[in-house]
C-alpha atoms as a PDB file:
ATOM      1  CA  UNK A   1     -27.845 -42.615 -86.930  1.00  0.00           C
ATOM      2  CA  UNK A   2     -25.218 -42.161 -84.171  1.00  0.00           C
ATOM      3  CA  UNK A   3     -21.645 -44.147 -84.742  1.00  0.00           C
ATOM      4  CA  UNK A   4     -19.562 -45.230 -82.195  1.00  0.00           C
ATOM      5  CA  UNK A   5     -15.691 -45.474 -82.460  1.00  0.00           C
ATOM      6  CA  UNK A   6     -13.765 -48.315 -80.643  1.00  0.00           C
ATOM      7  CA  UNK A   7     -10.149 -46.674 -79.370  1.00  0.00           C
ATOM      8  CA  UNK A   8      -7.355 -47.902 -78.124  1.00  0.00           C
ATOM      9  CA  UNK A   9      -8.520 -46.297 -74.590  1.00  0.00           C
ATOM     10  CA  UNK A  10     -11.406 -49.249 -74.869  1.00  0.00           C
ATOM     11  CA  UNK A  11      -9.561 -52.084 -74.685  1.00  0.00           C
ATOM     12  CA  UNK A  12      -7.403 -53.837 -72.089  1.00  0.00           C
ATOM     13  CA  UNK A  13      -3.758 -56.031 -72.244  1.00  0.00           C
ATOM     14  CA  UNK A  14      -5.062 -58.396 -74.083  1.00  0.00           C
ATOM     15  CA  UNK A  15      -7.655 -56.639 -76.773  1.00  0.00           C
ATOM     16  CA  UNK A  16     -11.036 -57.285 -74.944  1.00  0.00           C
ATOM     17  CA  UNK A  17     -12.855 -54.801 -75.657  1.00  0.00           C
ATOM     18  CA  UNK A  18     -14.027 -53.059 -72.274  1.00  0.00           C
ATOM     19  CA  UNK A  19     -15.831 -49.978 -73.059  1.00  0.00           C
ATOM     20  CA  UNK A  20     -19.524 -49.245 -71.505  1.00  0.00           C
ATOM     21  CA  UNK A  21     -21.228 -48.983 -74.656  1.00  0.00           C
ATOM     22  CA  UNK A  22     -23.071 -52.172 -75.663  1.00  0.00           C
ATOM     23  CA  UNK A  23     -22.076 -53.077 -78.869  1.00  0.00           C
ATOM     24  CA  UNK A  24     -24.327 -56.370 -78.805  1.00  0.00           C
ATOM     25  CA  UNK A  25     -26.949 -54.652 -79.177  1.00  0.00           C
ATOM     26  CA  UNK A  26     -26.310 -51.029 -81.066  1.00  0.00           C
ATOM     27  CA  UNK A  27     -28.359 -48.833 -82.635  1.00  0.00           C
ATOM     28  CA  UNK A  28     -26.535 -47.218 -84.852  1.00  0.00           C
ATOM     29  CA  UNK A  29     -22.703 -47.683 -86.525  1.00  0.00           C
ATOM     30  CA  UNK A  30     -19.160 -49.577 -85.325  1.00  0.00           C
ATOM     31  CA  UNK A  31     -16.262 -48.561 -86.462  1.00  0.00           C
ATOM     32  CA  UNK A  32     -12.628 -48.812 -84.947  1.00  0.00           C
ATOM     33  CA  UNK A  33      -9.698 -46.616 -84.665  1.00  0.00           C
ATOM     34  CA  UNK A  34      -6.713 -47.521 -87.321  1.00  0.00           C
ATOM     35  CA  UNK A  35      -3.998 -50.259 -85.638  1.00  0.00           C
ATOM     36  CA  UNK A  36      -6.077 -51.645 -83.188  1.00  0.00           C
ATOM     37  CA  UNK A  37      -5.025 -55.259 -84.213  1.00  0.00           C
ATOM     38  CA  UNK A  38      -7.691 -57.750 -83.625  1.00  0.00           C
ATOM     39  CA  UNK A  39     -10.401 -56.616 -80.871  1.00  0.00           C
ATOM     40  CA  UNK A  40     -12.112 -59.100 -79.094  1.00  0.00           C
ATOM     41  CA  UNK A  41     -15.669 -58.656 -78.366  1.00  0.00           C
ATOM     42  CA  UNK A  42     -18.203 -61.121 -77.138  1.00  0.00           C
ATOM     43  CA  UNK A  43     -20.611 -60.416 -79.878  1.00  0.00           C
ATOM     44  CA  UNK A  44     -21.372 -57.433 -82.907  1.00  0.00           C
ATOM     45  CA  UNK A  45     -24.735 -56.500 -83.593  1.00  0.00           C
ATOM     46  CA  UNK A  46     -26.062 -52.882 -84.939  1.00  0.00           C
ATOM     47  CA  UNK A  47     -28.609 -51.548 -87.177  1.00  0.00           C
ATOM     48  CA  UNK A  48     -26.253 -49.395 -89.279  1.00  0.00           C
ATOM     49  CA  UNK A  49     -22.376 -50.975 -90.895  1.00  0.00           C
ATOM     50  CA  UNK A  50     -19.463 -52.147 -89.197  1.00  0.00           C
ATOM     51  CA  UNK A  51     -16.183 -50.648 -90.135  1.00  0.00           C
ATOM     52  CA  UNK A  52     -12.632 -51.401 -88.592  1.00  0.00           C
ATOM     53  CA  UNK A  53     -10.367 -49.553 -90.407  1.00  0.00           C
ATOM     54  CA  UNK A  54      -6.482 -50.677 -92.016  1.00  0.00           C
ATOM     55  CA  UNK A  55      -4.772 -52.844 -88.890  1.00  0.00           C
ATOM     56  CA  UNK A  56      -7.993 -53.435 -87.242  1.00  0.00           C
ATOM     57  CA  UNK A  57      -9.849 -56.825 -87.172  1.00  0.00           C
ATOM     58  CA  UNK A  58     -12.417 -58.359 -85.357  1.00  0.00           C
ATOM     59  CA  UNK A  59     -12.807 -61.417 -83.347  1.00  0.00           C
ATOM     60  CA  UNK A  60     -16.031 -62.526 -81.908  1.00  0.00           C
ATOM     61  CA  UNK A  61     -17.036 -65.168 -79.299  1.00  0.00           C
ATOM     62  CA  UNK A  62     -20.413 -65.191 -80.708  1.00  0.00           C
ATOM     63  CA  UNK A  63     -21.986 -63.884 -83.860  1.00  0.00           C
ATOM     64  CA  UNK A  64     -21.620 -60.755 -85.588  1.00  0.00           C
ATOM     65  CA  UNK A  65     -24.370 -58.969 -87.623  1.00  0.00           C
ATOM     66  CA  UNK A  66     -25.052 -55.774 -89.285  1.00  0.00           C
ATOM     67  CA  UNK A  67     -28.480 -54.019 -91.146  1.00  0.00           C
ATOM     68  CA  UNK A  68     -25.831 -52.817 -93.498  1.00  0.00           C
ATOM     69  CA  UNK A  69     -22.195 -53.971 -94.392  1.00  0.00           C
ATOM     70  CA  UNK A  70     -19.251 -55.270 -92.602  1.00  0.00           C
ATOM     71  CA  UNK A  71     -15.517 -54.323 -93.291  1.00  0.00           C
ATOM     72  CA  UNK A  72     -12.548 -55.224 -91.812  1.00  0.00           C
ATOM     73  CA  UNK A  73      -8.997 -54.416 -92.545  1.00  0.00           C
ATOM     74  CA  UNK A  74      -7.602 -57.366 -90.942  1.00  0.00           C
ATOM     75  CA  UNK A  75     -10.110 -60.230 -90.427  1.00  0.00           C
ATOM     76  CA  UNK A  76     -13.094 -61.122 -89.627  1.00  0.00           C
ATOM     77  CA  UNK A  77     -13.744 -64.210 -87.014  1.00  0.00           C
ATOM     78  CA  UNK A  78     -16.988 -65.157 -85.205  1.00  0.00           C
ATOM     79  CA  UNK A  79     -17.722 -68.870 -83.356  1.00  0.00           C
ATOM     80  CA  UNK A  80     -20.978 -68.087 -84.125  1.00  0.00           C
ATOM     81  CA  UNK A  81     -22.206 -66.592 -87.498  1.00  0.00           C
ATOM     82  CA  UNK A  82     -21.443 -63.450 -89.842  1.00  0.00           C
ATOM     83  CA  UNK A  83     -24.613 -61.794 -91.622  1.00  0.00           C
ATOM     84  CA  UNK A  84     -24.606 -58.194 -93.276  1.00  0.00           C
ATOM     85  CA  UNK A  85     -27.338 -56.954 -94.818  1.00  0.00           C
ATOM     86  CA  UNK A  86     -25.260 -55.552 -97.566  1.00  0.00           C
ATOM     87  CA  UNK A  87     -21.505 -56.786 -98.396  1.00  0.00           C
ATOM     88  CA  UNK A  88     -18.555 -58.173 -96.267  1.00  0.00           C
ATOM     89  CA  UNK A  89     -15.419 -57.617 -97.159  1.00  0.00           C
ATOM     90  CA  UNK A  90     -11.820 -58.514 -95.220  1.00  0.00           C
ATOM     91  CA  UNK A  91      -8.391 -57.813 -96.052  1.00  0.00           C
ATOM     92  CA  UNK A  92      -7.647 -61.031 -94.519  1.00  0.00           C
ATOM     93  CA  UNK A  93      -9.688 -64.326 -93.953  1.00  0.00           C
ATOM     94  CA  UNK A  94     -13.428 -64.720 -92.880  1.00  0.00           C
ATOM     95  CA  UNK A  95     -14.344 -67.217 -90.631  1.00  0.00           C
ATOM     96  CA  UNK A  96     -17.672 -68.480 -88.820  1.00  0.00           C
ATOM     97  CA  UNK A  97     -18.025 -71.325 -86.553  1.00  0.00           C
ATOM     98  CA  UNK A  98     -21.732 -71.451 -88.397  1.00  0.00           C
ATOM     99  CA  UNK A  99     -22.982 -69.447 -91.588  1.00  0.00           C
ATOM    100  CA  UNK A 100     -21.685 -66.489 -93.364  1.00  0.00           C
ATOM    101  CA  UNK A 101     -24.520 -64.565 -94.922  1.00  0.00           C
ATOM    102  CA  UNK A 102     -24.654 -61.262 -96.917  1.00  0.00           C
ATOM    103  CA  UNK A 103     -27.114 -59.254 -98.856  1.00  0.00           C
ATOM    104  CA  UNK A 104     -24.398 -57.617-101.112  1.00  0.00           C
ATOM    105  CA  UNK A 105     -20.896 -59.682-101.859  1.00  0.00           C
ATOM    106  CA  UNK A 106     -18.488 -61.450 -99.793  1.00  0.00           C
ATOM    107  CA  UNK A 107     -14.653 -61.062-100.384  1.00  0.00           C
ATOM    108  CA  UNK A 108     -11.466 -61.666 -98.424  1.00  0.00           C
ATOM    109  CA  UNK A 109      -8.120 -61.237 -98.818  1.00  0.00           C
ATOM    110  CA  UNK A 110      -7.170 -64.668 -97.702  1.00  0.00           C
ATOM    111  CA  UNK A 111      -9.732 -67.522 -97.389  1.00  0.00           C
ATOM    112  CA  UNK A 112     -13.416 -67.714 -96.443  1.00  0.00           C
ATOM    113  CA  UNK A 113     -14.146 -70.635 -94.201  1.00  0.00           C
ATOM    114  CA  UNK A 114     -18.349 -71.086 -92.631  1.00  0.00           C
ATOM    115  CA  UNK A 115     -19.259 -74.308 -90.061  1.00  0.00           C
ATOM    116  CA  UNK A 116     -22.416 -74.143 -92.125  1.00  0.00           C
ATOM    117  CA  UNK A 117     -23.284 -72.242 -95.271  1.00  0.00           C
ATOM    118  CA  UNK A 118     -22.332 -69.240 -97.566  1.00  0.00           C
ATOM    119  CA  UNK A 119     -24.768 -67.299 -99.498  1.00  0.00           C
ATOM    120  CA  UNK A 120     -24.282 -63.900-100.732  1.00  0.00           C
ATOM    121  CA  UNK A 121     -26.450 -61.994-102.937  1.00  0.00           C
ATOM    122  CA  UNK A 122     -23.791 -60.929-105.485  1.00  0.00           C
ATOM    123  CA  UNK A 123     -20.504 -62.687-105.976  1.00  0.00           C
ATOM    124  CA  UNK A 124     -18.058 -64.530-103.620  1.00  0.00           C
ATOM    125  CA  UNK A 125     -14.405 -63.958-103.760  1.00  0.00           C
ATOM    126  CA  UNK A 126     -11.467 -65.127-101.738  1.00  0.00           C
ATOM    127  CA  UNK A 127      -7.772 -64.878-102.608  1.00  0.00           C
ATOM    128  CA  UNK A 128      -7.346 -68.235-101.090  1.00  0.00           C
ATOM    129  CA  UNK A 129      -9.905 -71.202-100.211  1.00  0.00           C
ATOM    130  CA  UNK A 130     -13.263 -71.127 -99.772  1.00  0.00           C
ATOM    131  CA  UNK A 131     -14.735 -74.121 -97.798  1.00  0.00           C
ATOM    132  CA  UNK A 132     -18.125 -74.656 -96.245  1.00  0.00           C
ATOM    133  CA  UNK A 133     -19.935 -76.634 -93.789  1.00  0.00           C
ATOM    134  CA  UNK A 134     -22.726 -77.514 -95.800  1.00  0.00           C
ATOM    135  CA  UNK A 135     -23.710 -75.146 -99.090  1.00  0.00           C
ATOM    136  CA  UNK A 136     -22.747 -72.677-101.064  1.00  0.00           C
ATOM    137  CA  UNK A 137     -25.196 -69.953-102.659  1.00  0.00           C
ATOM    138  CA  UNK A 138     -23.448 -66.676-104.794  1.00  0.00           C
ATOM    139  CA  UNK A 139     -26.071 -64.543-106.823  1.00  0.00           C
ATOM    140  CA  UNK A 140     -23.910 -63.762-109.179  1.00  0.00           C
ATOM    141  CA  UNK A 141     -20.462 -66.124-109.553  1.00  0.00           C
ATOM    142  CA  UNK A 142     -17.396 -67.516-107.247  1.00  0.00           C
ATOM    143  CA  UNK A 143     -13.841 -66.875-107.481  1.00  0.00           C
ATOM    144  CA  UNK A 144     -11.530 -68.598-105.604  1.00  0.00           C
ATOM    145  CA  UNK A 145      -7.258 -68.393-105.946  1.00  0.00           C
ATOM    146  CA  UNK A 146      -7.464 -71.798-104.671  1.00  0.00           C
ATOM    147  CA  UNK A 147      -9.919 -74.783-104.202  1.00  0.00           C
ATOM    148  CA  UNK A 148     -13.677 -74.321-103.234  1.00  0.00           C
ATOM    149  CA  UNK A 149     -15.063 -77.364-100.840  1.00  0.00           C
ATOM    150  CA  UNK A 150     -18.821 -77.659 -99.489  1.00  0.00           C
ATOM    151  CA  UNK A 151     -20.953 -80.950 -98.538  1.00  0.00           C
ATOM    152  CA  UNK A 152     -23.822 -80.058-100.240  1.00  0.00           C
ATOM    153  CA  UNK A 153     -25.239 -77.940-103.286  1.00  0.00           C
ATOM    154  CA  UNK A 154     -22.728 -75.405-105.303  1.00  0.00           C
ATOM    155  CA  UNK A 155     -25.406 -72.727-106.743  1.00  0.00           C
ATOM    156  CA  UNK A 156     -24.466 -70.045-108.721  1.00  0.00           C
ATOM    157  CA  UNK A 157     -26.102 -68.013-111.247  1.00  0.00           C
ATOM    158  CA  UNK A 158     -22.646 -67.505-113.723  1.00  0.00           C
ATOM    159  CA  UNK A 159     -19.583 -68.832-113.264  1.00  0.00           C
ATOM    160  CA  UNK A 160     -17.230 -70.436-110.817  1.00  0.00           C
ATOM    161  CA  UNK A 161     -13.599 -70.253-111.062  1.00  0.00           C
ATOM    162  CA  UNK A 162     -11.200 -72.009-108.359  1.00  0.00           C
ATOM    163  CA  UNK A 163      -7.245 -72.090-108.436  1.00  0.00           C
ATOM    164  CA  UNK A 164      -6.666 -68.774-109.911  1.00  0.00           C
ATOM    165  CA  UNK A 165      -3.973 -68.166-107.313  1.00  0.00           C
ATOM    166  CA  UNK A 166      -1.525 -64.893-108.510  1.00  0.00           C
ATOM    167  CA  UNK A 167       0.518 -65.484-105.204  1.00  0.00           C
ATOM    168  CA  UNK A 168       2.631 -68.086-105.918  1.00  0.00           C
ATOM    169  CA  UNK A 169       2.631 -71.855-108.382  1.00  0.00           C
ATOM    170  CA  UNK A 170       0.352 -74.024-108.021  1.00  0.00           C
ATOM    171  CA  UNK A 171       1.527 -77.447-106.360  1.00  0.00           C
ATOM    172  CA  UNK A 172      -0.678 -79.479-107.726  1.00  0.00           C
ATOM    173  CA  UNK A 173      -4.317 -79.785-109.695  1.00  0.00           C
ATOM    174  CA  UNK A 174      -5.817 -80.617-106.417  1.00  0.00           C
ATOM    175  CA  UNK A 175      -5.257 -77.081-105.433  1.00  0.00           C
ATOM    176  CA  UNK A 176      -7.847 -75.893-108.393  1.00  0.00           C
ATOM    177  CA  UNK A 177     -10.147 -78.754-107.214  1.00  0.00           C
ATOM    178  CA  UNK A 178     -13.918 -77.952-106.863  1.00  0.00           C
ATOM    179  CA  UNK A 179     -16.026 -80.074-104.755  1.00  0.00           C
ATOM    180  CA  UNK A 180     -19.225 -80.185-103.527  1.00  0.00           C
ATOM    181  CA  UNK A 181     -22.209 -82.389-103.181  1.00  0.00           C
ATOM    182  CA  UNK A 182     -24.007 -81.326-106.378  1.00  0.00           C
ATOM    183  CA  UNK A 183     -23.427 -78.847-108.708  1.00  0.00           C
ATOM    184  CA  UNK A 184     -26.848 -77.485-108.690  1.00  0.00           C
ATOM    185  CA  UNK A 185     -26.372 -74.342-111.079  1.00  0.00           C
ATOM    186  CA  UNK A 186     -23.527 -72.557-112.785  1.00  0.00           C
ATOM    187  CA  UNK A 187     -20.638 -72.776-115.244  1.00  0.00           C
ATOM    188  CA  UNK A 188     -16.882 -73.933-114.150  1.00  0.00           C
ATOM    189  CA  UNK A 189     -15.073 -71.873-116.493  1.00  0.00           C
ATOM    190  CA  UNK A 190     -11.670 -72.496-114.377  1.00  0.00           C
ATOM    191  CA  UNK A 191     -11.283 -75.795-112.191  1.00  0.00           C
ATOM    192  CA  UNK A 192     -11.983 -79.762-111.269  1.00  0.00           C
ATOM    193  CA  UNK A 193     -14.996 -80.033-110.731  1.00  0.00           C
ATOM    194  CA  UNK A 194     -15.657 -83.273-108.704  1.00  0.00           C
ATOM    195  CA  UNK A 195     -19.371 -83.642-107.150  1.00  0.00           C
ATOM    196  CA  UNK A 196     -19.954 -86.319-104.609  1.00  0.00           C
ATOM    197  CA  UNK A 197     -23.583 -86.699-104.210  1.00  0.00           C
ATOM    198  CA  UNK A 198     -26.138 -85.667-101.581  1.00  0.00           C
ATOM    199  CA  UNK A 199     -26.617 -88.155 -98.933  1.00  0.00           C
ATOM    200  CA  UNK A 200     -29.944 -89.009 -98.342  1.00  0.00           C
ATOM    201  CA  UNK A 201     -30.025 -87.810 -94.548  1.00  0.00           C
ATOM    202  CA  UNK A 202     -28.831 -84.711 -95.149  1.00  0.00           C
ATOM    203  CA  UNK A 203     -31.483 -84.150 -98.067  1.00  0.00           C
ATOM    204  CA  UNK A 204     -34.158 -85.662 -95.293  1.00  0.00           C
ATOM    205  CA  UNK A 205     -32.552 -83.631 -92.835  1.00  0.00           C
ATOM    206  CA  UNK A 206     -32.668 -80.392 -94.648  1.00  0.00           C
ATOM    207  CA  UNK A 207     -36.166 -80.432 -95.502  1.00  0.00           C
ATOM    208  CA  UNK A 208     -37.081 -81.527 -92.150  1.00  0.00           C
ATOM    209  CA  UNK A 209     -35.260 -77.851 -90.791  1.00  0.00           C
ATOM    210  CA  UNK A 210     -36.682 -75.652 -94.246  1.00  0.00           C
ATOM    211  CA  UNK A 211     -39.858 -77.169 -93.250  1.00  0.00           C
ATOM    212  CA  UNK A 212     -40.031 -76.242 -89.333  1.00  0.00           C
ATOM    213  CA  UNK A 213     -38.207 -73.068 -90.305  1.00  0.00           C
ATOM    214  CA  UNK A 214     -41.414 -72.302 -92.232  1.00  0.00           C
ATOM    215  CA  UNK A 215     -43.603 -72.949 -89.679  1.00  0.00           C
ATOM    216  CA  UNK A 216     -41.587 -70.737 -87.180  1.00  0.00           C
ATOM    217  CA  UNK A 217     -41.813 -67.760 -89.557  1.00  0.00           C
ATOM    218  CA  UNK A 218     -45.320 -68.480 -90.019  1.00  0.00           C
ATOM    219  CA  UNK A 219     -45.715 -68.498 -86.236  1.00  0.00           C
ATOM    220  CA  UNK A 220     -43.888 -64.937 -85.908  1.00  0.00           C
ATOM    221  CA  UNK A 221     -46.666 -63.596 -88.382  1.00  0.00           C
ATOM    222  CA  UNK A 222     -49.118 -64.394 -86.617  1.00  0.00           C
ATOM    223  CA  UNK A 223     -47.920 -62.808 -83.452  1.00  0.00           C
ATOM    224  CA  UNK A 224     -46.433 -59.814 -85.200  1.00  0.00           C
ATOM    225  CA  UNK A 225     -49.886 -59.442 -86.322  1.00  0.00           C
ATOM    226  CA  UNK A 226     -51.486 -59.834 -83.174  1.00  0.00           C
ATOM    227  CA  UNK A 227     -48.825 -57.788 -81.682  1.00  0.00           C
ATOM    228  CA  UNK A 228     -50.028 -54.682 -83.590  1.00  0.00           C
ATOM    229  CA  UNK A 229     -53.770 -54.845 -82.800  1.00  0.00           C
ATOM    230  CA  UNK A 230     -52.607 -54.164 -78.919  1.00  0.00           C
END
């Protein structure tokens, strides 16, 4: 699998990324050069990982997506969503203006902040916040140095810790506050826990969108399958 490396020769003034290769669309690897700062691209997709090295972060427009992981050593920003097939990890913050997604864990040096949803397969760590859109799925546990805030369900398969913060005091208990719609699964070993309840349209609303989503896949079946007897 062939890897491309964003330089400093790729970029113009103001960090856009300007190079010929289309990295919306790449079949292969990503990385970046050490130093870059943040690079600005319009969107991140390849089959193979995304790596910007120490002093490099990324910042897209759109989404940003990888068959394998995604590593920053700055941060990690998309106004559209963040999905790795394996882990995603960011010296500094994540953010998505939808969901962050990853097959593996998710972990930032600062916070982790989604429109929508998190879910990671393994654990989810942040050495700040970590606030979502709507819910929160970890495999394995969440650890948080300071509060954790969704709408909807908190699911975890251990524990959840929030406010474990190494940086500097606390100010207050609200900054070890956990809250969410429903605590669906999981243990708070460290933290508030305060749950606020599901309203009714979003539960009507999210079975309404599992439901059609269901129907869509089942629809791509069915032409994947016809697609192969061509």
């Amino acid at each position: 699998m062939k890897t491309f490396v964003i330089k400093k020769e790729h970029l113009d003034a103001d960090n856009n990324y300007i190079g010929k290769e289309n990295l919306s669309d790449f079949d292969g690897n990503i990385e970046s050069e050490e130093n870059l700062g943040y690079i600005k691209v319009k969107s991140l997709n390849c089959k193979g990982y995304i790596f910007f090295k120490a002093g490099s972060g990324i910042k897209a427009g759109l989404g940003i997506e990888a068959g394998w992981g995604i590593k920053a050593g700055w941060g990690i920003e998309a106004g559209w969503g963040i999905k790795a097939g394996l882990g995603i990890k960011a010296g500094e913050g994540i953010e998505a203006g939808e969901g962050i997604e990853a097959g593996w864990g998710i972990k930032a040096g600062w916070g982790i902040e989604a429109g929508s949803g998190i879910k990671a397969g393994e654990g989810i760590e942040a050495g700040w916040g970590i606030e979502a859109g709507s819910g929160i799925k970890a495999g394995w546990g969440i650890e948080a140095g300071l509060s954790i805030i969704c709408n909807l369900t908190l699911s975890v398969k251990y524990r959840i810790f929030a406010g474990l913060c190494l940086w500097r005091n606390l100010n207050d208990d609200s900054e070890k506050i956990i809250i969410c719609g429903k605590l669906e699964s999981g243990i708070v070993e460290y933290g508030i826990l305060k749950e606020l309840g599901i309203p009714k349209e979003e539960s009507d609303k999210k079975k309404e969108l599992l439901n059609k989503a269901d129907e869509l896949i089942q629809k791509a079946n069915e032409l994947k399958e016809q697609a192969k007897k061509l």
